[in-house]
C-alpha atoms as a PDB file:
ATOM      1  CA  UNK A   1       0.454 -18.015  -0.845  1.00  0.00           C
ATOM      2  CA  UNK A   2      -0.032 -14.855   1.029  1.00  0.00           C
ATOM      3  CA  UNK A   3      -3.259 -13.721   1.507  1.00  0.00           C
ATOM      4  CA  UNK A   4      -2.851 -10.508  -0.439  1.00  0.00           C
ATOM      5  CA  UNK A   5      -1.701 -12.873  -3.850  1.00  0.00           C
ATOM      6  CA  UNK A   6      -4.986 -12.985  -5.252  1.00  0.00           C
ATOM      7  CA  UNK A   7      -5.566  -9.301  -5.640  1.00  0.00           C
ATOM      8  CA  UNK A   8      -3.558  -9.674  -9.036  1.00  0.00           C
ATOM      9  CA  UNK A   9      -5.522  -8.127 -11.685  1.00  0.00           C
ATOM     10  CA  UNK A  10      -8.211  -7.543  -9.215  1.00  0.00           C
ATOM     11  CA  UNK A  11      -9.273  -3.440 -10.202  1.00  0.00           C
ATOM     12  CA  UNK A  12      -9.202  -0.823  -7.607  1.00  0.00           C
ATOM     13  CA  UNK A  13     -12.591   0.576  -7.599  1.00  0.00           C
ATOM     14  CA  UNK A  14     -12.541   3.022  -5.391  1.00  0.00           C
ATOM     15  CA  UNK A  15     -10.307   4.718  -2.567  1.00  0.00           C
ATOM     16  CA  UNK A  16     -12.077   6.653   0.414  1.00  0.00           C
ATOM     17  CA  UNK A  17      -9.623   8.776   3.176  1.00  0.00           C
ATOM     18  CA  UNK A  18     -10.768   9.563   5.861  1.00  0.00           C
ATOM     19  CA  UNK A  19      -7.963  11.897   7.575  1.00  0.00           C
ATOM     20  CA  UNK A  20     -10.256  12.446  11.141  1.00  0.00           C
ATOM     21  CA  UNK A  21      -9.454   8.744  12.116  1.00  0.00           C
ATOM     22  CA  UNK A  22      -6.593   8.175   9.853  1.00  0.00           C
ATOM     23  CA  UNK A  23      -8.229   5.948   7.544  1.00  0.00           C
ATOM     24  CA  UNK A  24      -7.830   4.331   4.020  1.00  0.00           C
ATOM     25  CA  UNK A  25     -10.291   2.218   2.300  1.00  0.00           C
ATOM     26  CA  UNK A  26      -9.440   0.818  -1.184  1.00  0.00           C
ATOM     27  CA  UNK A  27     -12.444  -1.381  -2.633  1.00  0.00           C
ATOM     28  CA  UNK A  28     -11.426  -3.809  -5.251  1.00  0.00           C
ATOM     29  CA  UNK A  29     -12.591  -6.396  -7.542  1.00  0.00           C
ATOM     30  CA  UNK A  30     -10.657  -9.788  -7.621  1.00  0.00           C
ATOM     31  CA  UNK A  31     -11.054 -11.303 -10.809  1.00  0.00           C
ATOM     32  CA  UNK A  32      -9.470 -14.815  -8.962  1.00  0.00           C
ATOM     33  CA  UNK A  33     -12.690 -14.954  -6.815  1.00  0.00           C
ATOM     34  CA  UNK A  34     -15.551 -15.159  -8.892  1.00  0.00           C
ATOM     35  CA  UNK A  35     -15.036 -11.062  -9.119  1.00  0.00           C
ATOM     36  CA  UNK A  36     -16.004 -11.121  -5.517  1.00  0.00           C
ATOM     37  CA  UNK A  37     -15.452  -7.633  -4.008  1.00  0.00           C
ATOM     38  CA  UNK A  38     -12.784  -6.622  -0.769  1.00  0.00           C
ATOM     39  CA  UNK A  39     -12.031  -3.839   0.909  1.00  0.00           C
ATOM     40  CA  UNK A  40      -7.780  -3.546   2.148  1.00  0.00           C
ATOM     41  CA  UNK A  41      -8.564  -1.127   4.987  1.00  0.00           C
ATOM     42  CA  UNK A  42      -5.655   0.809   6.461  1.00  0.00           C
ATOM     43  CA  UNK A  43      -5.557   2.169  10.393  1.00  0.00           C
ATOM     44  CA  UNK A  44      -3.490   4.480  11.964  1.00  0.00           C
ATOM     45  CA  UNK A  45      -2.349   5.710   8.332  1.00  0.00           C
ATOM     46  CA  UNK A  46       0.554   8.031   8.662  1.00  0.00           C
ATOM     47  CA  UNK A  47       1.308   8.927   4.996  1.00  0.00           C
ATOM     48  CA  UNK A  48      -0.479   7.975   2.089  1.00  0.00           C
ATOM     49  CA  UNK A  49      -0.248   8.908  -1.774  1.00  0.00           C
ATOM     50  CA  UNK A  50      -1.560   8.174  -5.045  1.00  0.00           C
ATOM     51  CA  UNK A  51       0.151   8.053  -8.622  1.00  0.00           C
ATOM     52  CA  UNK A  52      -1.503   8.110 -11.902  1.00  0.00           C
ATOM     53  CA  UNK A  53      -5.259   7.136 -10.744  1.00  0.00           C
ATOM     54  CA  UNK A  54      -7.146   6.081 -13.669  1.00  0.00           C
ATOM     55  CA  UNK A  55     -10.992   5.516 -14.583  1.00  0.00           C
ATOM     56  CA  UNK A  56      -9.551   1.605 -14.953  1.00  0.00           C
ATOM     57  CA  UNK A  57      -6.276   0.731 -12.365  1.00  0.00           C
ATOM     58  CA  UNK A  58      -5.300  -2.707 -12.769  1.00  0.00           C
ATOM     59  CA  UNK A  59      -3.101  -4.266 -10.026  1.00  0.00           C
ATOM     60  CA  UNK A  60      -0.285  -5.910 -11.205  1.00  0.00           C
ATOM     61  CA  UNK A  61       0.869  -7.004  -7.044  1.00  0.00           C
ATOM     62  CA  UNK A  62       0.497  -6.014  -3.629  1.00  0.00           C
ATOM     63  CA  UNK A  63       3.915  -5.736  -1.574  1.00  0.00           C
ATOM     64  CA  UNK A  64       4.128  -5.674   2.179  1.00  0.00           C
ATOM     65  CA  UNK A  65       7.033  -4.362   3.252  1.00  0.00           C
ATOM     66  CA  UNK A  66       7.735  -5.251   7.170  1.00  0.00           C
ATOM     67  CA  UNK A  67      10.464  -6.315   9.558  1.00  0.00           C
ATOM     68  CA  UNK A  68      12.643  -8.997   7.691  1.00  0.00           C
ATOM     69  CA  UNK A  69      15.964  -7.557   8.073  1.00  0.00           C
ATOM     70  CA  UNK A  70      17.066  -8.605   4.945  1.00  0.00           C
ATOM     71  CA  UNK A  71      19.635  -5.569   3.452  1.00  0.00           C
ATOM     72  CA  UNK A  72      17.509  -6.010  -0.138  1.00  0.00           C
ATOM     73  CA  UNK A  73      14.236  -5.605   1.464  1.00  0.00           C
ATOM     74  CA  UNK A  74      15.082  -2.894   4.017  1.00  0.00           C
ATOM     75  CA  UNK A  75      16.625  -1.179   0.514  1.00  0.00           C
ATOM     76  CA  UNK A  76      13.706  -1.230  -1.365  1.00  0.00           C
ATOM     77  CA  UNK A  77      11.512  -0.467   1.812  1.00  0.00           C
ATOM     78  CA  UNK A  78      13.217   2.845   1.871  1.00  0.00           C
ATOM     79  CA  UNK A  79      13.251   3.511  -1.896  1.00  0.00           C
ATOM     80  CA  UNK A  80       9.444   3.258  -1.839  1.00  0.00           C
ATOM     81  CA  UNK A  81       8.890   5.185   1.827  1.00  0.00           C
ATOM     82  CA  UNK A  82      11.258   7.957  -0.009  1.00  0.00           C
ATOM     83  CA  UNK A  83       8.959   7.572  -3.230  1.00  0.00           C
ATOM     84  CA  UNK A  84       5.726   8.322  -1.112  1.00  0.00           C
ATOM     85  CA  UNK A  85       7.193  10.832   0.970  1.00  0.00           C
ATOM     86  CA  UNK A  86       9.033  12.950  -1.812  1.00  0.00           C
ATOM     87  CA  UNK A  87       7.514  11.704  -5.403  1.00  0.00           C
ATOM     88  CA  UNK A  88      10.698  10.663  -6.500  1.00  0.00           C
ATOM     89  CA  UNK A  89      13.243   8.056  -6.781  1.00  0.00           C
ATOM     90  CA  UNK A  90      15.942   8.594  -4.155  1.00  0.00           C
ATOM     91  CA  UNK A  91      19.983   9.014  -4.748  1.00  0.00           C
ATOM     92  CA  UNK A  92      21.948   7.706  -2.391  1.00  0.00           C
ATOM     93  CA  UNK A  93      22.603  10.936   0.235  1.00  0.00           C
ATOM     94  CA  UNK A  94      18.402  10.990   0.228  1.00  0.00           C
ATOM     95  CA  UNK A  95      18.650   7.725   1.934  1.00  0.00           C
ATOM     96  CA  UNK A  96      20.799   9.528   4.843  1.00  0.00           C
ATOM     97  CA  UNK A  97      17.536  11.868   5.288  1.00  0.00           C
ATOM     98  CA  UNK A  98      16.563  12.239   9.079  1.00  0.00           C
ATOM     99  CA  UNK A  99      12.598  11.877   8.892  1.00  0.00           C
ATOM    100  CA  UNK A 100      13.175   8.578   6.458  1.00  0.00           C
ATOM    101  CA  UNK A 101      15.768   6.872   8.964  1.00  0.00           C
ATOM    102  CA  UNK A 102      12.924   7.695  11.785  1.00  0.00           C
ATOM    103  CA  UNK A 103       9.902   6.061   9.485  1.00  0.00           C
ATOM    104  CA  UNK A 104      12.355   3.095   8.849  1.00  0.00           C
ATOM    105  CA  UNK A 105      13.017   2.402  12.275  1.00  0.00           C
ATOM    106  CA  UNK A 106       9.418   2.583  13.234  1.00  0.00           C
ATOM    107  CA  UNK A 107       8.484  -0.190  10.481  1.00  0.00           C
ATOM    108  CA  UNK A 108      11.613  -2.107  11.691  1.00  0.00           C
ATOM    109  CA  UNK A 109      10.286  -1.993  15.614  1.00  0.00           C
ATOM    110  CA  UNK A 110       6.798  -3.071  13.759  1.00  0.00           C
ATOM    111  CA  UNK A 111       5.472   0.279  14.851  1.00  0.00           C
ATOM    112  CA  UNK A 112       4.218   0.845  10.999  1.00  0.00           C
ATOM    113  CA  UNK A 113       3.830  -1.288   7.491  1.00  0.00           C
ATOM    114  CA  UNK A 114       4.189   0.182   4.309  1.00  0.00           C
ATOM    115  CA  UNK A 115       2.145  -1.453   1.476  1.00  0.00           C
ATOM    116  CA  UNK A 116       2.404  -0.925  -2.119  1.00  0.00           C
ATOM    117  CA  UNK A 117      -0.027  -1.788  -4.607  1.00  0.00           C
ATOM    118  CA  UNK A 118       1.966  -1.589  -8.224  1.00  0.00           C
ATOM    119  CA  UNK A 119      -0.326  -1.640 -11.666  1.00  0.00           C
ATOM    120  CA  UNK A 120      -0.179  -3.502 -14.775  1.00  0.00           C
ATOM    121  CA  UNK A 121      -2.249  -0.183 -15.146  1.00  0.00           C
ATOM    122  CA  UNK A 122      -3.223   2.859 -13.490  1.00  0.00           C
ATOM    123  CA  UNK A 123      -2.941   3.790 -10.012  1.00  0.00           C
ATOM    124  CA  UNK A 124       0.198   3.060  -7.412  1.00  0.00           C
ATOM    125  CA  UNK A 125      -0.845   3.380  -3.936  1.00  0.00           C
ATOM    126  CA  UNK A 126       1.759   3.340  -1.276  1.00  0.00           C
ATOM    127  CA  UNK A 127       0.130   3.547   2.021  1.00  0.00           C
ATOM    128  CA  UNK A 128       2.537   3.775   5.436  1.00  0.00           C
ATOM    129  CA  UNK A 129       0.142   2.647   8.551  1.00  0.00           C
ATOM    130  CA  UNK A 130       0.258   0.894  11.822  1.00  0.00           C
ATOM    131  CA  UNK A 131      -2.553  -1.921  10.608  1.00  0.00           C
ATOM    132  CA  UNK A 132      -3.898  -3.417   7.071  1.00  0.00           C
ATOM    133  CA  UNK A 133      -7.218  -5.734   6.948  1.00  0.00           C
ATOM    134  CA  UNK A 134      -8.158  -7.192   3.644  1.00  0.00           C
ATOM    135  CA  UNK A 135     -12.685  -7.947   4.462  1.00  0.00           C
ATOM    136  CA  UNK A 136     -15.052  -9.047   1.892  1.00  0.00           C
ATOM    137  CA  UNK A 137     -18.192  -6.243   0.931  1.00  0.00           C
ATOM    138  CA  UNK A 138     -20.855  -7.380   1.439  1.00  0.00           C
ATOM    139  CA  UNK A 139     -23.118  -7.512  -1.690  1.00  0.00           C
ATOM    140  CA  UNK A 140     -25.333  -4.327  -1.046  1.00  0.00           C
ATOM    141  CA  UNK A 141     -27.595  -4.953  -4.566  1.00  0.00           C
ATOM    142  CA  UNK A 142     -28.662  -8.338  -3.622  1.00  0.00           C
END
């Protein structure tokens, strides 16, 4: 079980950018851990986008896509670094795009990740960085 499995139905809570040091921080609430609340903090973020943000966004599963090699993986890796770079669903001459074949290679080398987080509902975040942490908040109301 990867450590990113028990953010099903967790709710995203809130997302903070911070585009001076390339920053995204997405607090959540993880309904598998007593509703304990995390932070998945991304460095060196690249690109970064945001569909259908909602008072209540419900993750459904987070998806790391990396450096298996496997055709079906790198195929859907593209699909969704297409999605976040252009808003849309590629065909299949969009795959031949220059600045998509660079990003690729750079996740391939390990250079980047690209994380999704997909909703049962709400918000879809893909995020394309060079480093994701998942930390626990600390309770501030105690």
């Amino acid at each position: 079980m990867s450590e990113w499995d028990f953010l099903v139905e967790a709710t995203i809570d809130a997302i903070r950018v911070d585009s001076e040091k390339k920053e995204v921080r997405i607090d959540v609430t993880c309904m598998w851990q007593d509703e304990k609340r995390k932070q998945i903090i991304a460095t060196g973020v690249d690109d970064f986008v945001v569909n259908e943000m909602r008072l209540s966004n419900i993750i459904d599963r987070v998806t790391r896509f990396g450096t298996s090699g496997v055709a079906e993986e790198e195929s859907e890796t593209a699909k969704r670094l297409f999605f976040m770079m252009r808003g849309r669903e590629p065909d299949s001459n969009d795959l031949k795009w220059p600045v998509l074949i660079e990003n690729l290679d750079r996740i391939r080398d390990g250079t980047l990740g690209l994380m999704e987080i997909e909703p049962v509902y709400g918000a879809t975040v893909i995020v394309l960085a060079q480093n994701f942490q998942l930390e626990s908040i600390d309770d501030q109301n105690s």
